[in-house]
C-alpha atoms as a PDB file:
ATOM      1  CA  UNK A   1     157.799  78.544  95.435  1.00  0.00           C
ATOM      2  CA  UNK A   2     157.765  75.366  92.959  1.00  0.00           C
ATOM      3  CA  UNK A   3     158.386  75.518  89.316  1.00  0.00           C
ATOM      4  CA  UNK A   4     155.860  74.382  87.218  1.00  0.00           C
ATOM      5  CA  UNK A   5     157.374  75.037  83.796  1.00  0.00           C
ATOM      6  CA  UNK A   6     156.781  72.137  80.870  1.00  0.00           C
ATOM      7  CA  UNK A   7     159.959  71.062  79.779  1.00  0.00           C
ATOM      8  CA  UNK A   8     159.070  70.004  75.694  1.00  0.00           C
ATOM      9  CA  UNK A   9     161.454  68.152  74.474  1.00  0.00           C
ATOM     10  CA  UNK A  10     161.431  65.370  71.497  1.00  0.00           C
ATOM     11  CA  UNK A  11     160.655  62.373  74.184  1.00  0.00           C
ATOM     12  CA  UNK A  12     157.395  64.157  75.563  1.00  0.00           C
ATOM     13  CA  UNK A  13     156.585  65.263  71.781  1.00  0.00           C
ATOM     14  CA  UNK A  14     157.108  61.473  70.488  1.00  0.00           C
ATOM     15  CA  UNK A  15     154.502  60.523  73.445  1.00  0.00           C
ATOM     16  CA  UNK A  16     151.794  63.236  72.122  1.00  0.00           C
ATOM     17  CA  UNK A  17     152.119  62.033  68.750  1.00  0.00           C
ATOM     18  CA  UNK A  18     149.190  59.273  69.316  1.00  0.00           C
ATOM     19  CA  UNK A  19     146.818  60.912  70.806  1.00  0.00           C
ATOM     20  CA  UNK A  20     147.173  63.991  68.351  1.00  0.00           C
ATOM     21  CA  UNK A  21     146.437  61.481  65.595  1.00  0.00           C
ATOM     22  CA  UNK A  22     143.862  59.963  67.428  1.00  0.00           C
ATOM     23  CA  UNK A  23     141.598  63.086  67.380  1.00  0.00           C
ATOM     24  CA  UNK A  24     142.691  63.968  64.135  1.00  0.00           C
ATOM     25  CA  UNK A  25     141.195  61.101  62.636  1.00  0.00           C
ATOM     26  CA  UNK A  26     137.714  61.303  65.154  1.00  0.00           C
ATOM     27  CA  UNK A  27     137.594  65.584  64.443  1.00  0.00           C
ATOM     28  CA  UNK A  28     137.803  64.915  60.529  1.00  0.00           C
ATOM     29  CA  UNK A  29     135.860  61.313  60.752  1.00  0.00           C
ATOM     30  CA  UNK A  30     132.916  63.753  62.364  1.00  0.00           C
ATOM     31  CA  UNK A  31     132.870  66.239  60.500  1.00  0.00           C
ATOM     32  CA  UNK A  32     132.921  63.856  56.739  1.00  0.00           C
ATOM     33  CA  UNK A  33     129.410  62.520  58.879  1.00  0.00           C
ATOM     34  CA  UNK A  34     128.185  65.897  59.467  1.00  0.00           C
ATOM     35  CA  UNK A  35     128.344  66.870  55.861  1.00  0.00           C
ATOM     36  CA  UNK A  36     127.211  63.609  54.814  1.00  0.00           C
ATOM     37  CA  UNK A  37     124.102  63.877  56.664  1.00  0.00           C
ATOM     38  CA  UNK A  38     123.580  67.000  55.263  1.00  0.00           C
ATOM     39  CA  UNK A  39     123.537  67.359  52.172  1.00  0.00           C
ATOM     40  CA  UNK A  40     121.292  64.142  51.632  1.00  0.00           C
ATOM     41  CA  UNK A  41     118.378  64.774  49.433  1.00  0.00           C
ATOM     42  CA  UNK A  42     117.144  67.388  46.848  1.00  0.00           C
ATOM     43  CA  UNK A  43     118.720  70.866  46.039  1.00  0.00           C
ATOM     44  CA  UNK A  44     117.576  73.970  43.848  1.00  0.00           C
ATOM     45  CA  UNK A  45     120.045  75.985  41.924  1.00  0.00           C
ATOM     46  CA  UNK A  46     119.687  79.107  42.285  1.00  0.00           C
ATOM     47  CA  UNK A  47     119.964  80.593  39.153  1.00  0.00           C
ATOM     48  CA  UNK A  48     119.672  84.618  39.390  1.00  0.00           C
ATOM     49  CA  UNK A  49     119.302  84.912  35.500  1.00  0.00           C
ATOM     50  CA  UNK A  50     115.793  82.629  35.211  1.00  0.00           C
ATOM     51  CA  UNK A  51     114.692  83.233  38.752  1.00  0.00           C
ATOM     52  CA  UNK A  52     111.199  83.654  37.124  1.00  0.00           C
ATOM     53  CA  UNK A  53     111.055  80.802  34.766  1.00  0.00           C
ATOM     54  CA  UNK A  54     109.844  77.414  36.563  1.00  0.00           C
ATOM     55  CA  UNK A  55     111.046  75.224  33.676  1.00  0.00           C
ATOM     56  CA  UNK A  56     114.482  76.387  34.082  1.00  0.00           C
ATOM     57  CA  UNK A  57     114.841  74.464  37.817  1.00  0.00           C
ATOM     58  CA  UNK A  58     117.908  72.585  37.855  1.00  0.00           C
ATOM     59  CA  UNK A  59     117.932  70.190  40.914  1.00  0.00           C
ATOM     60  CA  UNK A  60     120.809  68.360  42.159  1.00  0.00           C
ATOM     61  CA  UNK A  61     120.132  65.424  44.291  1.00  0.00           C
ATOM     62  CA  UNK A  62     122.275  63.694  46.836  1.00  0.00           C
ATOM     63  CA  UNK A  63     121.310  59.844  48.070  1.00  0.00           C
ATOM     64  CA  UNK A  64     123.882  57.776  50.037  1.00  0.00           C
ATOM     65  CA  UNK A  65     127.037  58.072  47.293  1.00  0.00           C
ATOM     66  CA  UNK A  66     124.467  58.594  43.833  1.00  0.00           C
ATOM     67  CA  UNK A  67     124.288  61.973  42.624  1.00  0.00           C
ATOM     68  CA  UNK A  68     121.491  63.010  39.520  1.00  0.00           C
ATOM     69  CA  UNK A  69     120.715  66.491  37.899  1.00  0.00           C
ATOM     70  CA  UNK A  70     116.592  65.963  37.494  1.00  0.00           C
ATOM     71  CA  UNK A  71     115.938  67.974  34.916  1.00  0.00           C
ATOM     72  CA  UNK A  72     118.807  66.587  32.341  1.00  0.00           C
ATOM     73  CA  UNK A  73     118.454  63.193  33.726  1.00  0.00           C
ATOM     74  CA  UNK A  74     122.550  63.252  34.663  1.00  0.00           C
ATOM     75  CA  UNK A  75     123.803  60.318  36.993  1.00  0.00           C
ATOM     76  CA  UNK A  76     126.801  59.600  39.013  1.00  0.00           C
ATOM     77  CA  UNK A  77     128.398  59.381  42.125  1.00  0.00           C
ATOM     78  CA  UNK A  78     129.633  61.868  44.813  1.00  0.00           C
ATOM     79  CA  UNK A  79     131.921  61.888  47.349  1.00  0.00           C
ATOM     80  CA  UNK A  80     132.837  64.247  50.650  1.00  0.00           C
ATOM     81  CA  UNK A  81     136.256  64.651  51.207  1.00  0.00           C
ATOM     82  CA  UNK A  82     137.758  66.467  54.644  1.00  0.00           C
ATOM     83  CA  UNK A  83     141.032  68.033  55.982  1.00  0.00           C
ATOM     84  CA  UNK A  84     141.690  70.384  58.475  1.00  0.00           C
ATOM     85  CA  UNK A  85     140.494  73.062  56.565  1.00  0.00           C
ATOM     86  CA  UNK A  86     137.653  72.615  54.020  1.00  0.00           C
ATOM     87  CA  UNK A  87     135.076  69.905  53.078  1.00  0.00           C
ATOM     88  CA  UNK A  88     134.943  68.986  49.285  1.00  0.00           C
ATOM     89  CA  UNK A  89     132.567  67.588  47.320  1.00  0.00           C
ATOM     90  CA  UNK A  90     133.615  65.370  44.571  1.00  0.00           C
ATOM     91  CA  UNK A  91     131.778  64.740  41.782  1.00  0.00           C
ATOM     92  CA  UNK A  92     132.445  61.606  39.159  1.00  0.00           C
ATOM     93  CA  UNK A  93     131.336  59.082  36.768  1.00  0.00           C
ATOM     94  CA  UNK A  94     128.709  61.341  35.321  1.00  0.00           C
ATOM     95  CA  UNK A  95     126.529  59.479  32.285  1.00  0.00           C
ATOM     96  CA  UNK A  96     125.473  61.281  30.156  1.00  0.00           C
ATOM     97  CA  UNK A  97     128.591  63.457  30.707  1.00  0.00           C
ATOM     98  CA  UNK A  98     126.929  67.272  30.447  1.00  0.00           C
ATOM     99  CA  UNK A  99     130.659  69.031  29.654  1.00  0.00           C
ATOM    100  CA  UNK A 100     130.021  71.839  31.776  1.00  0.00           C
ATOM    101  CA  UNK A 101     132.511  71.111  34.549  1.00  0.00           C
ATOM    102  CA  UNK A 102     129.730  69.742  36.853  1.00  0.00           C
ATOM    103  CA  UNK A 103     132.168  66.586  37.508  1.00  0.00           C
ATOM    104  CA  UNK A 104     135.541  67.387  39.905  1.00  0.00           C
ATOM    105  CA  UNK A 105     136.167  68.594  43.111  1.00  0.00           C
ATOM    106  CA  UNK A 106     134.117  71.550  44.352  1.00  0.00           C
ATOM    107  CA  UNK A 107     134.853  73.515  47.669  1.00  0.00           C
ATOM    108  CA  UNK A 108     131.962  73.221  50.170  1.00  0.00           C
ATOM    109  CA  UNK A 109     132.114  77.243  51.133  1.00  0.00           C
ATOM    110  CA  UNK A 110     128.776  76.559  53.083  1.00  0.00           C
ATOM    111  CA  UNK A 111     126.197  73.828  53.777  1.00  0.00           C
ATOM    112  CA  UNK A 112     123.662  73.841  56.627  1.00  0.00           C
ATOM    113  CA  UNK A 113     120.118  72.710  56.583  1.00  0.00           C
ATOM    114  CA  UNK A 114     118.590  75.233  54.373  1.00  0.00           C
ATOM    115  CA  UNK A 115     121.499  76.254  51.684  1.00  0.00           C
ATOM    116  CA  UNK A 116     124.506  75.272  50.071  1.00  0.00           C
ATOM    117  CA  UNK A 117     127.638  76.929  48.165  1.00  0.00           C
ATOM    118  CA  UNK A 118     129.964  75.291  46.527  1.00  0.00           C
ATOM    119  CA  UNK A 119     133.073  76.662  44.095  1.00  0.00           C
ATOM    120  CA  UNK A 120     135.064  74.318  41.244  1.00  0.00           C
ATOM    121  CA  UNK A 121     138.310  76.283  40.222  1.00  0.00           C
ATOM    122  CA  UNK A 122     139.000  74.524  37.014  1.00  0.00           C
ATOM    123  CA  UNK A 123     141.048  76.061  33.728  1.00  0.00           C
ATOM    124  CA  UNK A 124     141.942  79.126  35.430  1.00  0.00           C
ATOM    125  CA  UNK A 125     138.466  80.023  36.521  1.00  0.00           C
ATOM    126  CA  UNK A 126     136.268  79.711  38.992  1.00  0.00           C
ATOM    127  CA  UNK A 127     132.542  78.161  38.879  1.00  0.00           C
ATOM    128  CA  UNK A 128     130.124  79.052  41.810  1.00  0.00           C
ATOM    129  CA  UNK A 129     126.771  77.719  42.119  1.00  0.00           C
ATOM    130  CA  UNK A 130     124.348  78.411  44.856  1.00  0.00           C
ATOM    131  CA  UNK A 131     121.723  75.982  46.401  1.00  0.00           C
ATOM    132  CA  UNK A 132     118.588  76.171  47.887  1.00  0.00           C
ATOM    133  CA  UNK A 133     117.007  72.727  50.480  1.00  0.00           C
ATOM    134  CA  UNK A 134     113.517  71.319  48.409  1.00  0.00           C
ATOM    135  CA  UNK A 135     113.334  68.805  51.171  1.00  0.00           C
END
């Protein structure tokens, strides 16, 4: 009866190395495209509090790196940033800046073709907002 046993040992480890790096970078590199893709275009806060009150839409729009909040006329640029484990958004270089926090690093928590949540834990606290696909 033959052995077949893997003997793992620093020399078979040091050969590895590569090709784990290798799809590292195309598994993250994929992913950063994914996200990319989509979250392109125009997005409706949801906004529980004034769900009845058309003038109170807030969009945020995404279009190759610019970002803009229509209905305050807010500019900047965005980012997507990707590990292992989460996706981030980064928001910066807003004009005029709104001081509400909307600028910094927010935790993709979800984002397919129809919604999006996102969380910024800044100062101790945590900001959620929820999104909604216009097109």
């Amino acid at each position: 009866m033959m052995d077949f046993t893997f003997n793992l040992t620093m020399k078979n480890l040091k050969k590895l190395l590569p090709l784990v790096v290798i799809l590292i970078a195309i598994t993250t590199s994929s992913c950063k495209k994914q996200m990319l893709d989509r979250i392109h275009g125009k997005w409706k806060l949801v906004d529980i509090a004034h769900m009845d009150d058309p003038r109170a839409d807030v969009y945020w729009e995404f279009d190759n790196s610019s970002f803009t909040i229509s209905n305050s006329n807010v500019t900047g640029e965005y980012v997507i940033q990707t590990n292992f484990n989460n996706s981030y958004l980064v928001i910066s270089k807003l004009n005029p800046d709104p001081k509400d926090n909307t600028a910094g690093k927010w935790n993709i928590v979800n984002l397919n073709k129809q919604t999006m949540t996102i969380i910024n834990k800044t100062g101790g606290g945590q900001k959620t907002r929820e999104f909604e696909k216009v097109d």
